[in-house]
Protein backbone atom coordinates (compact mmCIF):
# COMPACT_ATOMS: atom_id res chain seq x y z
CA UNK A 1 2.42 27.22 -5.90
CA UNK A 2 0.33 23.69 -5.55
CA UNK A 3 -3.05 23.15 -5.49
CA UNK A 4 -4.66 23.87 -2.16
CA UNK A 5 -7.93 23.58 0.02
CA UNK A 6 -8.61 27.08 -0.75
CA UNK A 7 -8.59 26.65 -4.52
CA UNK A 8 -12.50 26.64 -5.76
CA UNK A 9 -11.76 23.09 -8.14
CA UNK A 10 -10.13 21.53 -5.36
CA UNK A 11 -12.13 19.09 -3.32
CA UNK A 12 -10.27 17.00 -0.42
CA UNK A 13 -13.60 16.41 2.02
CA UNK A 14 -16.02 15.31 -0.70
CA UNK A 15 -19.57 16.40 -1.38
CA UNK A 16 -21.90 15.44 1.00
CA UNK A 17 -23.28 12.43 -0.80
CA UNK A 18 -22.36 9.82 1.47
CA UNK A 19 -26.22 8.66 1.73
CA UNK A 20 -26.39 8.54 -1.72
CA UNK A 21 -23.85 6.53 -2.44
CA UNK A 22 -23.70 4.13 0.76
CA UNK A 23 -26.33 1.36 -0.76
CA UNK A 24 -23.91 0.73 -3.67
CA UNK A 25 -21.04 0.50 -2.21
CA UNK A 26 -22.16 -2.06 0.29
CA UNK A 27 -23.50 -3.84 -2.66
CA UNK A 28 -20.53 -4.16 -4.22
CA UNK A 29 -18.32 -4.43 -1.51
CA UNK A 30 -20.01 -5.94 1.66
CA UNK A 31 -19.33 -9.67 2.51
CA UNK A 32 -21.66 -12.27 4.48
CA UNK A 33 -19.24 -14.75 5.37
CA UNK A 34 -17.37 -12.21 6.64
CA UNK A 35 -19.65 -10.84 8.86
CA UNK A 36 -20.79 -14.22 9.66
CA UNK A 37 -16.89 -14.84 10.57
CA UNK A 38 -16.94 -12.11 13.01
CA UNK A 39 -20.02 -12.87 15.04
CA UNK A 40 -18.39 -16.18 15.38
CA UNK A 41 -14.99 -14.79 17.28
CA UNK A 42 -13.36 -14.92 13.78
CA UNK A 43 -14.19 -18.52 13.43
CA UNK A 44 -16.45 -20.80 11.21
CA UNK A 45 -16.11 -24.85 11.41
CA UNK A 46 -17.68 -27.46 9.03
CA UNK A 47 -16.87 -30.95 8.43
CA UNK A 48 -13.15 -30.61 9.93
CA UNK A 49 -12.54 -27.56 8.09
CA UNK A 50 -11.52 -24.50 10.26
CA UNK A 51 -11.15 -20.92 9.34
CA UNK A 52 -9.67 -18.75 11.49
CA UNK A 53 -10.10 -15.00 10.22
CA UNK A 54 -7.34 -12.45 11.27
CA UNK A 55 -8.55 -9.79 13.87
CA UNK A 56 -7.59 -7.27 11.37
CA UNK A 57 -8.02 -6.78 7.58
CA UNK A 58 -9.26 -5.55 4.44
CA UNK A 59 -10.55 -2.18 3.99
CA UNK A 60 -8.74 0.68 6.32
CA UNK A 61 -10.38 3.81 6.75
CA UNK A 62 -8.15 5.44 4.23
CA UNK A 63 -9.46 3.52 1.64
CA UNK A 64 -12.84 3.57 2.58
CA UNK A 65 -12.91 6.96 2.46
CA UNK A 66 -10.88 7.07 -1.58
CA UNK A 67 -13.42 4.39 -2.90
CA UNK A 68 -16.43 6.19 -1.50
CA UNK A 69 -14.92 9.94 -2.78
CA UNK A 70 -14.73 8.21 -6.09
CA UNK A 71 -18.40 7.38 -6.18
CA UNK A 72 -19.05 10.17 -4.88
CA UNK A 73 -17.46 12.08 -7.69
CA UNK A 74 -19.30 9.94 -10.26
CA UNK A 75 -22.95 10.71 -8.78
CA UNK A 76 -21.62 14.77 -8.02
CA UNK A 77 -20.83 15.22 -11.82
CA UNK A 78 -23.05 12.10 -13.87
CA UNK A 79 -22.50 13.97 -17.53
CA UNK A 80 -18.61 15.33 -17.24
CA UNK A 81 -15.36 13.04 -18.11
CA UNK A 82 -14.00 12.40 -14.81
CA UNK A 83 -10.56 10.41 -15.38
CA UNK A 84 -7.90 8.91 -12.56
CA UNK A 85 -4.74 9.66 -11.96
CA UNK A 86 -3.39 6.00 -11.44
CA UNK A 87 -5.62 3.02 -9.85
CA UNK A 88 -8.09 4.61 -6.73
CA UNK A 89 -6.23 1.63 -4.43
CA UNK A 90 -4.16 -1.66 -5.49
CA UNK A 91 -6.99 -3.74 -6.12
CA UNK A 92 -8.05 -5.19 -9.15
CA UNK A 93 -11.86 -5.91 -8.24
CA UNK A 94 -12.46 -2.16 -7.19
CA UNK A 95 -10.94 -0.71 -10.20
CA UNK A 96 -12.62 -2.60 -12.48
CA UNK A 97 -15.61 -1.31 -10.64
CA UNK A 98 -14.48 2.11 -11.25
CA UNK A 99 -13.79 1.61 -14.87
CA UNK A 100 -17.63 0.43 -14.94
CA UNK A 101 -18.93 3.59 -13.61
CA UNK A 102 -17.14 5.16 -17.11
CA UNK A 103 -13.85 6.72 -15.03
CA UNK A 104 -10.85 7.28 -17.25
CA UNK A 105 -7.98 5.75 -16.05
CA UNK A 106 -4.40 7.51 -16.63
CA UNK A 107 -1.40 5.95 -16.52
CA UNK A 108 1.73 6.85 -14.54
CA UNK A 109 5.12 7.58 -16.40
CA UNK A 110 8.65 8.22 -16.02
CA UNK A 111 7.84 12.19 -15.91
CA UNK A 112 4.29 11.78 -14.55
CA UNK A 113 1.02 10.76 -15.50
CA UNK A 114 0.36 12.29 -18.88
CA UNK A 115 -3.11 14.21 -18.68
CA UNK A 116 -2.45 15.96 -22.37
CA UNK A 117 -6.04 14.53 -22.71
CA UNK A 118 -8.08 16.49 -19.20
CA UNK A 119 -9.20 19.34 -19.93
CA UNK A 120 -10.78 22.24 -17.84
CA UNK A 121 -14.50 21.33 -17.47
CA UNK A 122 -12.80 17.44 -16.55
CA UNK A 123 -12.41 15.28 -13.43
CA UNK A 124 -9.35 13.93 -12.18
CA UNK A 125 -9.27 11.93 -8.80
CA UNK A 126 -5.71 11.60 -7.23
CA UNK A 127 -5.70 8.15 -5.56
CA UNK A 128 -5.30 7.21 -1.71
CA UNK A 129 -1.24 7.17 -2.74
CA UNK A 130 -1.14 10.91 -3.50
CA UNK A 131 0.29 12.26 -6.67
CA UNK A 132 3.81 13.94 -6.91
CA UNK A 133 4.05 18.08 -6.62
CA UNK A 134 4.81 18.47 -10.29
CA UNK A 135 1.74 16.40 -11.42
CA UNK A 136 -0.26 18.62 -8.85
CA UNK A 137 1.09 21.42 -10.87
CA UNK A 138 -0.07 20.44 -14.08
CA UNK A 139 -3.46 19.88 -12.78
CA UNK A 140 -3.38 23.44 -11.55
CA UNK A 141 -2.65 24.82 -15.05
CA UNK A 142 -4.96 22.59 -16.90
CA UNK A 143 -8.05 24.09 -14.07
CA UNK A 144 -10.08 21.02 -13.55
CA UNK A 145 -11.89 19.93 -10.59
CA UNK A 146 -9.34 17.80 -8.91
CA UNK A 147 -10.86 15.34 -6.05
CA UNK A 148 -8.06 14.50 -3.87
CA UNK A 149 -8.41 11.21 -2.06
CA UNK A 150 -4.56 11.34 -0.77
CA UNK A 151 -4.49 9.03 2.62
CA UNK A 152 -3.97 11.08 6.33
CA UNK A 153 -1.41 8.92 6.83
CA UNK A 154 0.62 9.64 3.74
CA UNK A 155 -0.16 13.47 3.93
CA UNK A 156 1.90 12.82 7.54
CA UNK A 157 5.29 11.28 6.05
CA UNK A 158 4.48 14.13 3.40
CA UNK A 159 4.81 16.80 6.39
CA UNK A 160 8.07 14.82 7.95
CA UNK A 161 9.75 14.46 4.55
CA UNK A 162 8.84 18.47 4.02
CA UNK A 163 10.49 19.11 7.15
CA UNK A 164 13.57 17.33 6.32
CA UNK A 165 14.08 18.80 3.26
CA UNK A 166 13.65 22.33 4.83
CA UNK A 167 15.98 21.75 7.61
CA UNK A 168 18.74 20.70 4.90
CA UNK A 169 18.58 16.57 6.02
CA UNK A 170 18.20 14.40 3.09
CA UNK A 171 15.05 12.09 3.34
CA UNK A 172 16.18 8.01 3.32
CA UNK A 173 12.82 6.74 2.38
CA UNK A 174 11.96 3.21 3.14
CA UNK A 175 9.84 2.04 0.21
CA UNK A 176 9.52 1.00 -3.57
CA UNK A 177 11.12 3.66 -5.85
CA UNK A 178 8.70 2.99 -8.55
CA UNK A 179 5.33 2.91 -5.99
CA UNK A 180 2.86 5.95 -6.83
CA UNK A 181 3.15 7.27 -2.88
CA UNK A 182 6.82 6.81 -2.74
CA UNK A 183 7.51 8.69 -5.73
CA UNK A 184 4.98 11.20 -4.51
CA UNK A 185 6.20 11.31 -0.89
CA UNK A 186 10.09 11.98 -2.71
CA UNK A 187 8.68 14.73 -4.58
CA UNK A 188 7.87 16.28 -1.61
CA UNK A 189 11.68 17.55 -1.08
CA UNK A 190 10.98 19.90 -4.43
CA UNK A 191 9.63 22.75 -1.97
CA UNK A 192 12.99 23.55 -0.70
CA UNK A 193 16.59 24.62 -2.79
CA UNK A 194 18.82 21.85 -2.57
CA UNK A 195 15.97 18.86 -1.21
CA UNK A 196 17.71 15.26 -1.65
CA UNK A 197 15.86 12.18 -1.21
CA UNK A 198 16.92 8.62 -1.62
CA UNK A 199 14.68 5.92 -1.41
CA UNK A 200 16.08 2.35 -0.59
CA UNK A 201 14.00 -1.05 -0.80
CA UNK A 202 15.14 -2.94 1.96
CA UNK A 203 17.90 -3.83 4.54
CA UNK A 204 20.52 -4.87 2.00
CA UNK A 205 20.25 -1.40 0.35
CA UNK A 206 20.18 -0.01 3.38
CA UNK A 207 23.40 -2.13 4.05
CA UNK A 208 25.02 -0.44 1.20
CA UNK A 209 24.06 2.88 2.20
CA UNK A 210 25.22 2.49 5.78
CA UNK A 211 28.69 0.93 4.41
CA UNK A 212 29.35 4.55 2.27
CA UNK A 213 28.40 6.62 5.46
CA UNK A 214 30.79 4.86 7.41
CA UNK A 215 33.76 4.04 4.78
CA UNK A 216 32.78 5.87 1.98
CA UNK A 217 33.36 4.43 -1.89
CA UNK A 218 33.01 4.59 -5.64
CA UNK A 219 30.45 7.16 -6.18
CA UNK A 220 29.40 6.28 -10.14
CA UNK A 221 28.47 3.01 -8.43
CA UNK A 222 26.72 4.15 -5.79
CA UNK A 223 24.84 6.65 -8.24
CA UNK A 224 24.59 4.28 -10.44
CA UNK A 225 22.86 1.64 -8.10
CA UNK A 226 20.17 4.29 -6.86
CA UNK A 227 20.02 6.40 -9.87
CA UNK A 228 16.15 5.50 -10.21
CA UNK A 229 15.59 6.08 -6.55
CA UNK A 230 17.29 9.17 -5.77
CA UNK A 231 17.32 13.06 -6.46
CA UNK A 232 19.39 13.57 -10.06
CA UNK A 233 21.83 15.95 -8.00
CA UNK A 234 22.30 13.88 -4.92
CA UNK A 235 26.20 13.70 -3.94
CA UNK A 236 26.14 10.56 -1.84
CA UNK A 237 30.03 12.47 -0.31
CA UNK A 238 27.73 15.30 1.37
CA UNK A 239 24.12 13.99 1.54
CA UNK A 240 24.42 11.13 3.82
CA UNK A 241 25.84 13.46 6.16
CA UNK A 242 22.59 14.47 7.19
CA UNK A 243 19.91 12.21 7.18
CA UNK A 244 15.91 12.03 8.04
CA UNK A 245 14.16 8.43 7.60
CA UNK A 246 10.39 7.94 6.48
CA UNK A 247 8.77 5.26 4.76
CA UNK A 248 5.88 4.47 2.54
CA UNK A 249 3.20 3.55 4.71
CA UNK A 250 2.70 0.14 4.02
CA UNK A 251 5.99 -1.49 4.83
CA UNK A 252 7.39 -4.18 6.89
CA UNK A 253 7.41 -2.11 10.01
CA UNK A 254 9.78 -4.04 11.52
CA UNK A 255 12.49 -3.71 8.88
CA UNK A 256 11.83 -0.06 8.26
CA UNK A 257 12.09 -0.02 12.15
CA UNK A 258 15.82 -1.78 11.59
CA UNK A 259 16.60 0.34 8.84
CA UNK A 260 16.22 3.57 10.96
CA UNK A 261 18.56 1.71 13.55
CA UNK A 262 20.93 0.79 11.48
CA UNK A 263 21.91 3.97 9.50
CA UNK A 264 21.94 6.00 13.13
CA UNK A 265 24.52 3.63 14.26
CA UNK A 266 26.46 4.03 11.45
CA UNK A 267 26.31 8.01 11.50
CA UNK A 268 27.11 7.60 15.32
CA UNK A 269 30.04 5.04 14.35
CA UNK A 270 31.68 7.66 11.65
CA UNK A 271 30.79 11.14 13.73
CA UNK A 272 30.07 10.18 16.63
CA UNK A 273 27.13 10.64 19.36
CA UNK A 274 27.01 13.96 19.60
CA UNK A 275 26.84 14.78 15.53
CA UNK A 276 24.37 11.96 15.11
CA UNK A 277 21.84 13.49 17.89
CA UNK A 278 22.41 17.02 15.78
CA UNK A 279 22.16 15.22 11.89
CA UNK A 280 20.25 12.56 12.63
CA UNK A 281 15.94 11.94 12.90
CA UNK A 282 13.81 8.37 12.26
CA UNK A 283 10.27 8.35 12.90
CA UNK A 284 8.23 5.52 12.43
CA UNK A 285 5.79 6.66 9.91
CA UNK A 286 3.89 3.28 9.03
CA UNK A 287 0.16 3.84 8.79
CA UNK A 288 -1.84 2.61 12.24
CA UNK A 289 -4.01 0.10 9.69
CA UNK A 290 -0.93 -1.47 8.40
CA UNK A 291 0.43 -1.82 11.95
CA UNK A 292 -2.95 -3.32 13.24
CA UNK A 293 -3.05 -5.97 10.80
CA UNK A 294 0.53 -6.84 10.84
CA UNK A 295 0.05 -6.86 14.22
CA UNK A 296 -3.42 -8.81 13.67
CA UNK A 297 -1.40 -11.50 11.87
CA UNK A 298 1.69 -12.16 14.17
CA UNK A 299 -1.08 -12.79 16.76
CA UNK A 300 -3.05 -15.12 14.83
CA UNK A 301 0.25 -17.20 13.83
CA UNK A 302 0.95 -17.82 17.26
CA UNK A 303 -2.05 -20.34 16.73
CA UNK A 304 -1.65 -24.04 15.68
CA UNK A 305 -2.45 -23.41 11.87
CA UNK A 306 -1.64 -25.73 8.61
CA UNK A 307 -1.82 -23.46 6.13
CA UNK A 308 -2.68 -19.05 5.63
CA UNK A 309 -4.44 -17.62 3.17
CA UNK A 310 -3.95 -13.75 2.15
CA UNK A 311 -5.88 -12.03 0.10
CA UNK A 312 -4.89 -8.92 -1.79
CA UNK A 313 -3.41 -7.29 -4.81
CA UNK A 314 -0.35 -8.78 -5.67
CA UNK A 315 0.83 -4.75 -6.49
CA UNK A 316 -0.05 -4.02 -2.84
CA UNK A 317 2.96 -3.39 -0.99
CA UNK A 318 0.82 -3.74 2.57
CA UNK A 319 -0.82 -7.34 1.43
CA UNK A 320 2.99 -8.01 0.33
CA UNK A 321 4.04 -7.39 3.81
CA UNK A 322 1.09 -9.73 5.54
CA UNK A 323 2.19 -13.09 3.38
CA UNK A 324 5.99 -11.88 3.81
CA UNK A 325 5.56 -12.14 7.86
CA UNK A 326 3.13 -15.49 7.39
CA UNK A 327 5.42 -17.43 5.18
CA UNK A 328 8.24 -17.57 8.04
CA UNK A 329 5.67 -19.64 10.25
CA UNK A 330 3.74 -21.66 7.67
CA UNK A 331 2.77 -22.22 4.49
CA UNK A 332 1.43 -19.38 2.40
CA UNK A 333 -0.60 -18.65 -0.75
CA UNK A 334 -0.89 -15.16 -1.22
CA UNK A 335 -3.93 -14.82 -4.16
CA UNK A 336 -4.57 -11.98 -5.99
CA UNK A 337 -8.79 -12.38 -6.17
CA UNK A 338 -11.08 -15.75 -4.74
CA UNK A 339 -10.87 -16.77 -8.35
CA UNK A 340 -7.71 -17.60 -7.74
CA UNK A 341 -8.60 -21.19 -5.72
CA UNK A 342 -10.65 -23.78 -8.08
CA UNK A 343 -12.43 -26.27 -5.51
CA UNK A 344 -13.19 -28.47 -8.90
CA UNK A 345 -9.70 -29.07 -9.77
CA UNK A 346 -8.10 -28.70 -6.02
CA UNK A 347 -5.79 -26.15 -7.13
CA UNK A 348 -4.55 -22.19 -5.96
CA UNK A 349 -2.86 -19.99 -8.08
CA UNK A 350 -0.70 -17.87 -6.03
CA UNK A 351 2.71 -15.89 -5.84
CA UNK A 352 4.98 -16.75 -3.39
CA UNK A 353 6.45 -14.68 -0.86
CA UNK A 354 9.49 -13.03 -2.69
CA UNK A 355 8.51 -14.12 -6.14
CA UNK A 356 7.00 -11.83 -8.91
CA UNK A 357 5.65 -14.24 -10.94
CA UNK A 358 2.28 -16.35 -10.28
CA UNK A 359 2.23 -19.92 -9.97
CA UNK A 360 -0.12 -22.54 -9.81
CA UNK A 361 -0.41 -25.23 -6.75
CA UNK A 362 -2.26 -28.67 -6.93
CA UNK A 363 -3.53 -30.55 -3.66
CA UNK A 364 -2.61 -27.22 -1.43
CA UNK A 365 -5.17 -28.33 0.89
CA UNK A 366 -5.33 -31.58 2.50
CA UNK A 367 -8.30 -33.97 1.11
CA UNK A 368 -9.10 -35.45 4.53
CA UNK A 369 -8.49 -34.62 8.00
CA UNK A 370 -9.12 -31.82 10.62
CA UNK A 371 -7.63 -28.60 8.64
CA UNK A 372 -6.92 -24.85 10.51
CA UNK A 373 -6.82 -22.30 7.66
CA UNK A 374 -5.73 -18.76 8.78
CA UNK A 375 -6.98 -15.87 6.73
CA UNK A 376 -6.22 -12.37 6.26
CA UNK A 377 -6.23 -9.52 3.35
CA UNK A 378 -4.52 -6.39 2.54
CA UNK A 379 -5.93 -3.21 3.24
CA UNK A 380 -7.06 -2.35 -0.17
CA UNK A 381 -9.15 -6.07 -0.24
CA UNK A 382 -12.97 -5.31 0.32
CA UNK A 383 -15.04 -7.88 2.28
CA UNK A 384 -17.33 -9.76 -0.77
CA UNK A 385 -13.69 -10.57 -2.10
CA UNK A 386 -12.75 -12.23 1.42
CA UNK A 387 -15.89 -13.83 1.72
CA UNK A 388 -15.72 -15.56 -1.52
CA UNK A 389 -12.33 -16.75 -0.64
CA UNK A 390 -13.94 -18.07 2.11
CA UNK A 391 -16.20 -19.88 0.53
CA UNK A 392 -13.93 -21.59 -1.63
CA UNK A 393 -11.62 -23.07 0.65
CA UNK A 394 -14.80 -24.50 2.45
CA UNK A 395 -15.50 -25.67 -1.46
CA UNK A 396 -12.55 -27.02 -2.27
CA UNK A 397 -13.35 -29.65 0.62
CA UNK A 398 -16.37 -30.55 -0.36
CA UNK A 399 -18.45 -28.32 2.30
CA UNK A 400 -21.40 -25.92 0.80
CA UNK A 401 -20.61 -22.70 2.80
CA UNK A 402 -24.22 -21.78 3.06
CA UNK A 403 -24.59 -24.79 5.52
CA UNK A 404 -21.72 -23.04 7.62
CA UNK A 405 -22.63 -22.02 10.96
């Protein structure tokens, strides 16, 4: 049994407090260059600096709506320890926010999130990723209030990756083994006797996984290479017979797109057509926000631009994504907060596309001249955070950006 809708300390639609809340939240999160940048067709121009804002970005509904649940839990219950069950989103900025309003903040583990410390009269918010079955358990013993933020569109790869694992297809998941919704999506496959799930990170897993399928090979190694990724009893010999693909939701969509491709055509290639139409399902499960602002981007990249700017977590797998498709057209500085470009000094720290570490750049934009600088920010980035990185790029040339028009 899990915790459902129907349990009395289990809240999922929040309490009504919206108005109460709303002022705050725009105070903390609402930006005036931004909103200056859209009723100026994404655009704002000052002494030969241009900044071109993405169609798309920053907040997505689902987040919206986890960030608001969590201040609405904080006004709902102002004396009792409410804690979280991870980080609310993957951004630094909000967190810290939360941590402000006195939430608790619980870290994940190998085994779960330890909550040895929540007790029954306690809060505990599950973030927009979800949480995994077993940690829903625990909550369900302990008998706190549990506020569930979980996104829509991560309850829906929840309800495919159910369905695979109840129809005896193990679930190829497209993400980050180690990501809080990935290893909650996986857990879905608990419900049913005998669930498998294996979770690989990107085509060249996917590579390795379609070369076993079609030719088979040394199992310890195969194990061994997805041990921290896949079920402890999956037997790589009979589970990639049958196969259902999912992703996390905030993927490339193009290469979990591929990846679906590619490991039907290699079913189809060992068993043929027929077998592969009867053992084999891909549905593209990215979320519609990380679509639109993937899509946002590849649209704004078709314009003449000298350098992009993306804004985001450098933990969130969707702001990842943006700066992975901008860095094949031009060059990119993917920053984690506005703090991250110094107009004094001239410089951006940043991590590059691919890289996990964060480096520092000097003279990253040019001191004179006509400039085009793209923007855009993950979905988890609020709109102050874009607005101040606005207004340092404008800074870092000189220009005050409250003379922008």
């Amino acid at each position: 049994m899990t915790v459902t809708e129907t349990t009395s300390a289990y809240y999922r639609k929040g309490f009504g407090l919206k108005a109460e809340v709303q002022a705050t939240l725009a105070a903390d999160y609402t930006g005036g260059l931004v909103d200056r940048l859209r009723a100026h067709d994404n655009t704002l121009v000052a002494s030969g600096v241009t900044i071109r804002l993405a169609r798309e970005f920053g907040f997505c509904y689902g987040v919206e709506r986890a960030v608001e649940y969590a201040y609405q839990t904080r006004t709902k219950f102002p004396d009792r320890r409410i804690y979280l069950a991870g980080q609310i989103i993957h951004n630094p900025h909000v967190n810290d926010k939360l941590r402000e309003m006195g939430i608790l903040f619980l870290s994940p583990g190998s085994e779960g999130f330890d909550f040895s410390a929540v007790g029954a009269d306690d809060v505990v918010i599950v973030p927009a990723f979800g949480v995994t079955i077993s940690d829903f358990e625990t909550l369900r013993h302990i008998g706190a209030v549990v506020v569930d933020t979980t996104c829509g569109s991560v309850l829906n790869v929840w309800k495919r990756v159910d369905t695979y694992a109840r129809d005896g297809l193990t679930a190829l998941i497209h993400g980050k083994y180690y990501h809080e919704e990935t290893r909650a999506t996986a857990s879905q496959v608990e419900k049913h006797v005998g669930g498998r799930y294996l979770v690989v990170r990107d085509m060249a897993e996917a590579h390795i996984v379609c070369e076993y399928i079609e030719r088979g090979g040394d199992r310890a190694a195969f194990l061994s290479r997805f041990a921290p990724g896949a079920s402890p009893a999956l037997d790589p010999e009979v589970d990639l017979r049958r196969i259902g693909v999912a992703n996390q939701t905030t993927m490339l969509a193009r290469e979990s797109i591929a990846i679906g491709e590619a490991v039907g055509a290699s079913m189809e290639r060992r068993f043929g057509a027929d077998y592969r139409a009867a053992n084999f399902r891909t549905f593209d499960t990215i979320c519609s926000a990380t679509q639109d602002r993937q899509d946002a981007v590849e649209e704004l990249l078709r314009e003449s631009l000298d350098v992009m700017v993306v804004v985001g977590g450098y933990n969130s797998s969707n702001t990842i994504s943006l700066a992975a498709i901008c860095a094949l057209h031009v060059p990119t500085f993917h920053v984690e907060d506005a703090d991250c470009l110094d107009p004094v000094r001239g410089t951006i720290r940043h991590r590059p596309a691919g890289a996990h570490d964060e480096i520092e750049t000097t003279a990253w934009l040019p001191a004179t001249g006509p400039v085009r600088v793209g923007i855009t920010a993950g979905a988890s980035t609020p709109n102050n955070k874009i607005g101040e990185a606005v207004a340092r790029i404008f800074a870092t040339r000189g220009v005050d950006p409250a003379s922008v028009a």
